[in-house]
C-alpha atoms as a PDB file:
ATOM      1  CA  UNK A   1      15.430  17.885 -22.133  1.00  0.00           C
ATOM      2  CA  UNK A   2      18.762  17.287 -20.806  1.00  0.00           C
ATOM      3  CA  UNK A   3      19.687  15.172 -17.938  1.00  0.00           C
ATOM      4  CA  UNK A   4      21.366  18.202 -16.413  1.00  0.00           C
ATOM      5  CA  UNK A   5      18.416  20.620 -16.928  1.00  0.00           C
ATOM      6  CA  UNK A   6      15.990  17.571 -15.495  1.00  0.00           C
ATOM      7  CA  UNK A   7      18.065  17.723 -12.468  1.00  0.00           C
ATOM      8  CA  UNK A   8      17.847  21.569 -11.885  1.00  0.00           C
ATOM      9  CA  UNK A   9      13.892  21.945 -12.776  1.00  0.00           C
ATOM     10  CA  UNK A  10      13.518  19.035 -10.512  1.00  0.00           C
ATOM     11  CA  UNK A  11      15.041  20.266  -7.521  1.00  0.00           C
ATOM     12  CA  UNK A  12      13.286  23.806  -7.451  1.00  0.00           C
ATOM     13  CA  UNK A  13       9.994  22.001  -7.936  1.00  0.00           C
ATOM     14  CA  UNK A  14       7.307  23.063  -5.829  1.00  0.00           C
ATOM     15  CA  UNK A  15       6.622  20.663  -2.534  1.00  0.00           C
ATOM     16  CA  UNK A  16       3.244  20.795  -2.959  1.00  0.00           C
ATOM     17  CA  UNK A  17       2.990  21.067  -6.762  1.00  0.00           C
ATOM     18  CA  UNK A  18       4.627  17.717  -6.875  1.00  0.00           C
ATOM     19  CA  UNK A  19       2.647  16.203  -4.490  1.00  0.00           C
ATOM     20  CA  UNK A  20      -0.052  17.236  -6.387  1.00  0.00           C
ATOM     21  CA  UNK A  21       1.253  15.574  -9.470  1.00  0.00           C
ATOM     22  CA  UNK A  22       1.718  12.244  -7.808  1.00  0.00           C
ATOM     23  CA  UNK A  23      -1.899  11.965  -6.512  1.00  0.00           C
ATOM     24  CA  UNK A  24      -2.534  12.740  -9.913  1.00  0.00           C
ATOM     25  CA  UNK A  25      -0.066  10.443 -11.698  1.00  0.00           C
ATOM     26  CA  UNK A  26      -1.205   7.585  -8.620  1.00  0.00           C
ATOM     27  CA  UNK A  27      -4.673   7.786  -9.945  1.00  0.00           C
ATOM     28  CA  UNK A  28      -3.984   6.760 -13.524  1.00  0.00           C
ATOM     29  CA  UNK A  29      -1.680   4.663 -13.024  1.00  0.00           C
ATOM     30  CA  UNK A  30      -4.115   2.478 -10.853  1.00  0.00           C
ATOM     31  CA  UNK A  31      -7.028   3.149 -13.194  1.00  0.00           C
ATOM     32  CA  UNK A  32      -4.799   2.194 -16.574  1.00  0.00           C
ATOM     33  CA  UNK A  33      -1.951   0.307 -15.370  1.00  0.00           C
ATOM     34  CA  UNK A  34       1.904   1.542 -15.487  1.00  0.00           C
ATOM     35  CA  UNK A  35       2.899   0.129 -19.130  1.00  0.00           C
ATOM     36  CA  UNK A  36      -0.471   1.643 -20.427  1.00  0.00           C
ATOM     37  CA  UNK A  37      -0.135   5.257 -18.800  1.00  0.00           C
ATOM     38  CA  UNK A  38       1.579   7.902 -20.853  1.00  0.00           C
ATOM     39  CA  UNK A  39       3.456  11.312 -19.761  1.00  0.00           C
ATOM     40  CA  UNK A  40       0.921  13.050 -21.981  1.00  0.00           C
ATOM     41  CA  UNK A  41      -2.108  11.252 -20.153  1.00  0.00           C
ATOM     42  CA  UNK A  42      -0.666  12.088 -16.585  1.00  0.00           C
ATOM     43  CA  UNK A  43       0.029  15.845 -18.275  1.00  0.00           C
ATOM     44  CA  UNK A  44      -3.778  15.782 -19.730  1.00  0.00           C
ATOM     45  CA  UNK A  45      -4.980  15.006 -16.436  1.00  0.00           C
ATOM     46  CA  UNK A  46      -3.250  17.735 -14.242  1.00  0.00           C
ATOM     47  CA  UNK A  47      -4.352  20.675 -17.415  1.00  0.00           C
ATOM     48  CA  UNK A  48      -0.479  20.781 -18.173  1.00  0.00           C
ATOM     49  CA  UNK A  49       1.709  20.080 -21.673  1.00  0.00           C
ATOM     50  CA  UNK A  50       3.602  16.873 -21.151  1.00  0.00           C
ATOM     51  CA  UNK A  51       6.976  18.697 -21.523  1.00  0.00           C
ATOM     52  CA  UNK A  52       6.130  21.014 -18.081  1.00  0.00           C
ATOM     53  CA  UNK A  53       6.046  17.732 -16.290  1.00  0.00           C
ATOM     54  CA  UNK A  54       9.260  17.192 -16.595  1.00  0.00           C
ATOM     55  CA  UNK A  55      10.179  20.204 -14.544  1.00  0.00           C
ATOM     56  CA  UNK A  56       8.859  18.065 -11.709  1.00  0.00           C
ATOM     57  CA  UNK A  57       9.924  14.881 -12.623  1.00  0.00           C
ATOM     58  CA  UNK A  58      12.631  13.057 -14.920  1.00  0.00           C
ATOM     59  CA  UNK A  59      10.361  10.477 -15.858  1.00  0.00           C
ATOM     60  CA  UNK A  60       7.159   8.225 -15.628  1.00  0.00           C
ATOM     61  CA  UNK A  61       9.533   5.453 -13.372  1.00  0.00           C
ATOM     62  CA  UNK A  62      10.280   8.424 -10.823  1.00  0.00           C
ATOM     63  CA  UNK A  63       7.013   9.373 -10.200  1.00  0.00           C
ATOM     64  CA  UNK A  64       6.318   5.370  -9.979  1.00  0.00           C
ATOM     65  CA  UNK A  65       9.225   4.825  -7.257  1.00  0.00           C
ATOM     66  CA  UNK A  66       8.157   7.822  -5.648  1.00  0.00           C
ATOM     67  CA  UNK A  67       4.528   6.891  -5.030  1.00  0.00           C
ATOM     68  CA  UNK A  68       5.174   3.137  -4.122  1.00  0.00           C
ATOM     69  CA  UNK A  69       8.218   4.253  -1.525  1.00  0.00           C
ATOM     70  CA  UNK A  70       6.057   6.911   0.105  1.00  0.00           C
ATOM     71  CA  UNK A  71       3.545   4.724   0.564  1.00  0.00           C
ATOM     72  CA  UNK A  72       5.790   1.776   1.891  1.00  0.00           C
ATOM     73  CA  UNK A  73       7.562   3.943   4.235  1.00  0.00           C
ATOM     74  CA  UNK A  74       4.827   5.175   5.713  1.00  0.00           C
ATOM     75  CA  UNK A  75       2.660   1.628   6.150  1.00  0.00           C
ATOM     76  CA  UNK A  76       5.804   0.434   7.655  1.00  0.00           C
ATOM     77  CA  UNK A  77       6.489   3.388  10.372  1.00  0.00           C
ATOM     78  CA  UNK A  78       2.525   2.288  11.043  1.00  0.00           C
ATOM     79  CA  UNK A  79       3.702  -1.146  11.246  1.00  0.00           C
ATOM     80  CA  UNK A  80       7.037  -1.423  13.145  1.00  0.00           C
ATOM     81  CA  UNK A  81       5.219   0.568  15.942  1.00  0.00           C
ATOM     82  CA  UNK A  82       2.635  -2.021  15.897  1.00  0.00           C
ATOM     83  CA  UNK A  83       5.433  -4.395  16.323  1.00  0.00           C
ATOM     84  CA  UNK A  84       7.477  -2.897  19.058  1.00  0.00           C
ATOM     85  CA  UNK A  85       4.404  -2.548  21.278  1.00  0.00           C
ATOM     86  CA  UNK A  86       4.494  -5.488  22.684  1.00  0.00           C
ATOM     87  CA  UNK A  87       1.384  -7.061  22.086  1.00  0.00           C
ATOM     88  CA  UNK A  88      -0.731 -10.000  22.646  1.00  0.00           C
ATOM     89  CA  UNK A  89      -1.071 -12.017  18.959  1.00  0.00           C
ATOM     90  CA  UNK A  90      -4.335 -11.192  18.521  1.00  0.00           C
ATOM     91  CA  UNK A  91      -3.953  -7.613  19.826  1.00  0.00           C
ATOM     92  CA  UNK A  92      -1.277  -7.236  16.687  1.00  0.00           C
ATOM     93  CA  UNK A  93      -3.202  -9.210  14.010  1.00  0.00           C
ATOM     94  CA  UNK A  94      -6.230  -6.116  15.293  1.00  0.00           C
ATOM     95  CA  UNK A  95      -3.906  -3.608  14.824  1.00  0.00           C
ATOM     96  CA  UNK A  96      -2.240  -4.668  11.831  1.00  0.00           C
ATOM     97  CA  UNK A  97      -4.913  -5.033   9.865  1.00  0.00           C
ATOM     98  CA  UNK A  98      -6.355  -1.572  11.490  1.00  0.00           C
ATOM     99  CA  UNK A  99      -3.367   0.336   9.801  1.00  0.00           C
ATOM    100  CA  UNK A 100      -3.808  -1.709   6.667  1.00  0.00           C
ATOM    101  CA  UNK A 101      -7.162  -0.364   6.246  1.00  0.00           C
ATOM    102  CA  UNK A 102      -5.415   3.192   7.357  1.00  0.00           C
ATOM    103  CA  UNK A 103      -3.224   2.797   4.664  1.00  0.00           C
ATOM    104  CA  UNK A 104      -5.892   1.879   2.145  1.00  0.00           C
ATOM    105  CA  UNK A 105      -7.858   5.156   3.263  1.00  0.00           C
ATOM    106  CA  UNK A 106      -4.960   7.068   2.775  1.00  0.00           C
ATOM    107  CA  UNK A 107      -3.051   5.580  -0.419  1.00  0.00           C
ATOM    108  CA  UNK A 108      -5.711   3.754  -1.976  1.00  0.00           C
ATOM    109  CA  UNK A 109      -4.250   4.575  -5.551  1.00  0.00           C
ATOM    110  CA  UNK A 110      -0.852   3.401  -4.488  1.00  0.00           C
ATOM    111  CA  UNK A 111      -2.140   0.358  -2.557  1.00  0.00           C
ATOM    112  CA  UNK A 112      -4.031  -1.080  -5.783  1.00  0.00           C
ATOM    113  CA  UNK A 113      -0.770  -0.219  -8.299  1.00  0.00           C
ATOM    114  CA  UNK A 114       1.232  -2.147  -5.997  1.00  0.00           C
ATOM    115  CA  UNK A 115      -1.069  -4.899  -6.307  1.00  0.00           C
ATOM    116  CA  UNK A 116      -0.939  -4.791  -9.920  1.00  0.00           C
ATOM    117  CA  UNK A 117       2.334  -3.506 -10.617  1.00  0.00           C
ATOM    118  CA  UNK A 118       5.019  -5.238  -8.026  1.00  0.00           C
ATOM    119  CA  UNK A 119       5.505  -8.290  -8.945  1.00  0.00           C
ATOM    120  CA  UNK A 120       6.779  -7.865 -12.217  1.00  0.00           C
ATOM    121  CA  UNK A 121       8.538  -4.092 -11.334  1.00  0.00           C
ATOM    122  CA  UNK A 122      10.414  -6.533  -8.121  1.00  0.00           C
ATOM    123  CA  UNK A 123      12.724  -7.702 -10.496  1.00  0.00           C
ATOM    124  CA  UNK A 124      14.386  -4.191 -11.583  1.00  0.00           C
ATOM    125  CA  UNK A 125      17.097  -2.801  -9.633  1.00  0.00           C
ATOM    126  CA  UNK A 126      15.209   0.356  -9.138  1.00  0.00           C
ATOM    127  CA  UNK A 127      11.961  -1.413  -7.056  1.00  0.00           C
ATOM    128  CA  UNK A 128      14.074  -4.367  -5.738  1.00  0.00           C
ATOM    129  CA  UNK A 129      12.677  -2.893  -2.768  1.00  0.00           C
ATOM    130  CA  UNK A 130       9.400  -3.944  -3.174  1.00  0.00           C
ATOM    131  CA  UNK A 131      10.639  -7.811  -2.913  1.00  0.00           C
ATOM    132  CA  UNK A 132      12.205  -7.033   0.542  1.00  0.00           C
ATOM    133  CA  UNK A 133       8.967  -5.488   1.774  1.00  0.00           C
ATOM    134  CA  UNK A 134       7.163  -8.164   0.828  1.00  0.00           C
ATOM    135  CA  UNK A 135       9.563 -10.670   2.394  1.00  0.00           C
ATOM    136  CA  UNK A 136       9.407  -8.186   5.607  1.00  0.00           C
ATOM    137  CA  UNK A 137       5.281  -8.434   5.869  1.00  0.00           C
ATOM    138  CA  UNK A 138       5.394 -11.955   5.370  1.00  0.00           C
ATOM    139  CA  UNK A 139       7.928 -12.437   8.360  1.00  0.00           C
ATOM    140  CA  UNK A 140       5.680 -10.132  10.710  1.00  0.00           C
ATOM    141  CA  UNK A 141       2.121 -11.507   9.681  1.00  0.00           C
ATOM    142  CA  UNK A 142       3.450 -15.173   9.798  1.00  0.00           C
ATOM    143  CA  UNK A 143       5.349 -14.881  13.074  1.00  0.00           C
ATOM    144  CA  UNK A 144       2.606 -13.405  15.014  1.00  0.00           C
ATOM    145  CA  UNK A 145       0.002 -16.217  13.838  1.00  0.00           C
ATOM    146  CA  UNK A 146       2.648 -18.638  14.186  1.00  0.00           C
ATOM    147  CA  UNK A 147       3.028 -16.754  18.058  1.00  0.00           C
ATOM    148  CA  UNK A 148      -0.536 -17.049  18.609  1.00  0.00           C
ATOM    149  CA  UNK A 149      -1.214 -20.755  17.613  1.00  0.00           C
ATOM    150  CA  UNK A 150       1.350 -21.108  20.457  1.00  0.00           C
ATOM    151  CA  UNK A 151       0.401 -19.278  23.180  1.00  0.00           C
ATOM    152  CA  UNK A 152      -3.036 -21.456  22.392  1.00  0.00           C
ATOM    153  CA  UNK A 153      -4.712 -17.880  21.076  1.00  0.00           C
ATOM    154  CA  UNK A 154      -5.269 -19.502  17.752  1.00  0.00           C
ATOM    155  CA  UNK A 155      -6.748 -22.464  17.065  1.00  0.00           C
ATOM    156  CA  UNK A 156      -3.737 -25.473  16.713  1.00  0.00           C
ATOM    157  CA  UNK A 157      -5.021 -27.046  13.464  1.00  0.00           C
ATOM    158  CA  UNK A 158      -4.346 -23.485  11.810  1.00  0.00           C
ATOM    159  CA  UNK A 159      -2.769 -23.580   8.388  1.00  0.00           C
ATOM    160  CA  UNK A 160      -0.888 -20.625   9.380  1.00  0.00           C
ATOM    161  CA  UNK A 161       0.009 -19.926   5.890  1.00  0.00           C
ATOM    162  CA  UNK A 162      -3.393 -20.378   4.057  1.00  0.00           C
ATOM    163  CA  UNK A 163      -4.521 -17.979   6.887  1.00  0.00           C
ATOM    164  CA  UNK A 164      -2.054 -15.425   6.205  1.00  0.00           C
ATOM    165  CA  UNK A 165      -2.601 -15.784   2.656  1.00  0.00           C
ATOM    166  CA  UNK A 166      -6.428 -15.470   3.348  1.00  0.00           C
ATOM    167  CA  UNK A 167      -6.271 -12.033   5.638  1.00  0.00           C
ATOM    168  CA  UNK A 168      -3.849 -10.425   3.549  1.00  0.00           C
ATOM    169  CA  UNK A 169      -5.438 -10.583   0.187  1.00  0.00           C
ATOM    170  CA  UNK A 170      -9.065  -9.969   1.687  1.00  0.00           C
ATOM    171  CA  UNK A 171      -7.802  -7.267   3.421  1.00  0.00           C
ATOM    172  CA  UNK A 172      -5.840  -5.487   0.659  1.00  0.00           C
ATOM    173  CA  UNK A 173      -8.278  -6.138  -1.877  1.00  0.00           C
ATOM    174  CA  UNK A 174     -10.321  -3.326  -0.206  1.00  0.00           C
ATOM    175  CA  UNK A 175      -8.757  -0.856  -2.454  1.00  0.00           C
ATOM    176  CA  UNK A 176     -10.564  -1.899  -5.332  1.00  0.00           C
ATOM    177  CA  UNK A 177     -14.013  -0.562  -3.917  1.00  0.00           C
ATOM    178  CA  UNK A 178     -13.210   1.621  -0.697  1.00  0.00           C
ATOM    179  CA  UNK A 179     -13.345   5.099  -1.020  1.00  0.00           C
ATOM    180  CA  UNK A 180     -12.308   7.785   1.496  1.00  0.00           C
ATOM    181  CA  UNK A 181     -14.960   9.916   2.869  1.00  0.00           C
ATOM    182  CA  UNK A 182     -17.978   7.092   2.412  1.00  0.00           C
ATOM    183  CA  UNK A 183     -20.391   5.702   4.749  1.00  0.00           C
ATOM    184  CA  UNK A 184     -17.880   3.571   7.144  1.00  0.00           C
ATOM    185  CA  UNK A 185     -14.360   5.166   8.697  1.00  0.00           C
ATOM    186  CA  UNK A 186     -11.222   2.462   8.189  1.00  0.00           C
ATOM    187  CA  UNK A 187     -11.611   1.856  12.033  1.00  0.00           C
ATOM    188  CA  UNK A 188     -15.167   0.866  11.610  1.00  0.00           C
ATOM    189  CA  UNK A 189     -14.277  -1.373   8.168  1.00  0.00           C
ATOM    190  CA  UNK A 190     -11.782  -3.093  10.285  1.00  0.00           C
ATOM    191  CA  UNK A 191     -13.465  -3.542  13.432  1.00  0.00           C
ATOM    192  CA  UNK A 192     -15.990  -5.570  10.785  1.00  0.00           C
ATOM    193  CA  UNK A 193     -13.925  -7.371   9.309  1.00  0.00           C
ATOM    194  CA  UNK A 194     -11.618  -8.320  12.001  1.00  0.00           C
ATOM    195  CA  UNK A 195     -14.853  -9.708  13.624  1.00  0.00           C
ATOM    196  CA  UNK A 196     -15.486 -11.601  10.847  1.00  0.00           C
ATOM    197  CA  UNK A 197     -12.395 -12.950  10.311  1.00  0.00           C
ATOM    198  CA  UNK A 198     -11.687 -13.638  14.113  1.00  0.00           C
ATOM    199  CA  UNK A 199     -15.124 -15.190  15.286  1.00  0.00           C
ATOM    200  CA  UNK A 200     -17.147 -15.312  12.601  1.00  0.00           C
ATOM    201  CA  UNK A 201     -20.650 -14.660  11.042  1.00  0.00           C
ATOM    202  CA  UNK A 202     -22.672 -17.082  12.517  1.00  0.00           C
ATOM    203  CA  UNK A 203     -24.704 -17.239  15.873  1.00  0.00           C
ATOM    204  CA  UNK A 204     -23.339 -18.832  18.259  1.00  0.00           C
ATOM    205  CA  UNK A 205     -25.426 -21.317  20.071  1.00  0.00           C
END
């Protein structure tokens, strides 16, 4: 198909067709991996012949950018709001990691392919976005610990950066076994786990 007929088929796409596409295309993509996933196996998967997919898309790297910058843009409106409320340090650590788990309920498919997929996909032009976002949740994560162990709301011996390492890969590694719709709401898996994390499993005497 041309690159001029691509461009026409995809703009008349259907809204909803295409987002139905890319929850399609998310899921095996997180279950196989980028390099591994075919057109034909996204096509298989939605009951269509690989050439109709391209009336929705020009190719398997769109439909990659397109369900990693959704998904950024969105955990990062949830984010900056956080930010600009004004909060206590622990108050935003709570809420961060509330939306994270928000996020994972909502994007789980997109939330494990970026863990799989960004670090090598960072150093193309097209996702070179995906190495300022992570440079942008570093700053915020760090500078609120860093915030707390100052105002004396975290302890002063914190290795700020093994912590921040700690919560965000415990946190985001959720998306490997949560599932939306099953026994505990993200609110109530990060109420949990923010207890956990904040003061811990064992009795206190």
């Amino acid at each position: 198909m041309s690159a001029a007929k691509k461009k026409t088929t995809t703009a008349n796409a259907s809204p909803e067709r295409r987002r139905e596409l890319l929850n399609i295309a998310a899921e095996v993509f997180a279950a196989h991996g980028y390099n591994a996933t075919t057109v034909r196996r996204i096509a298989d998967e939605a009951g269509m012949l690989a050439g109709s997919l391209y009336y929705h898309f020009d190719s398997k790297e769109s439909m990659l950018d397109e369900i990693l910058s959704s998904f950024l843009t969105e955990l990062w409106d949830g984010y900056d709001a956080v930010l600009a409320a004004g909060l206590g340090p622990r108050e935003t650590i709570e809420a961060l990691v509330t939306e994270s788990f928000r996020e994972i309920d909502r994007h789980r498919p997109a939330v494990a392919i970026y863990q799989k997929e960004s670090k090598h996909l960072a150093g193309q032009p097209r996702f070179g976005y995906l190495a300022d976002s992570q440079r942008k949740f570093e700053k915020a994560w760090l500078g609120t610990l860093e915030r707390g162990v100052a105002d004396g709301v975290f302890r002063a011996d914190l290795d700020i950066r093994l912590t921040y390492r700690f919560v965000r890969d415990t946190v985001w590694v959720a998306a490997s076994w949560y599932r939306p719709g099953g026994q505990h709401s993200p609110e109530e898996i990060a109420r949990q786990y923010l207890s956990m994390v904040l003061d811990g499993v064992a009795v206190r005497a």
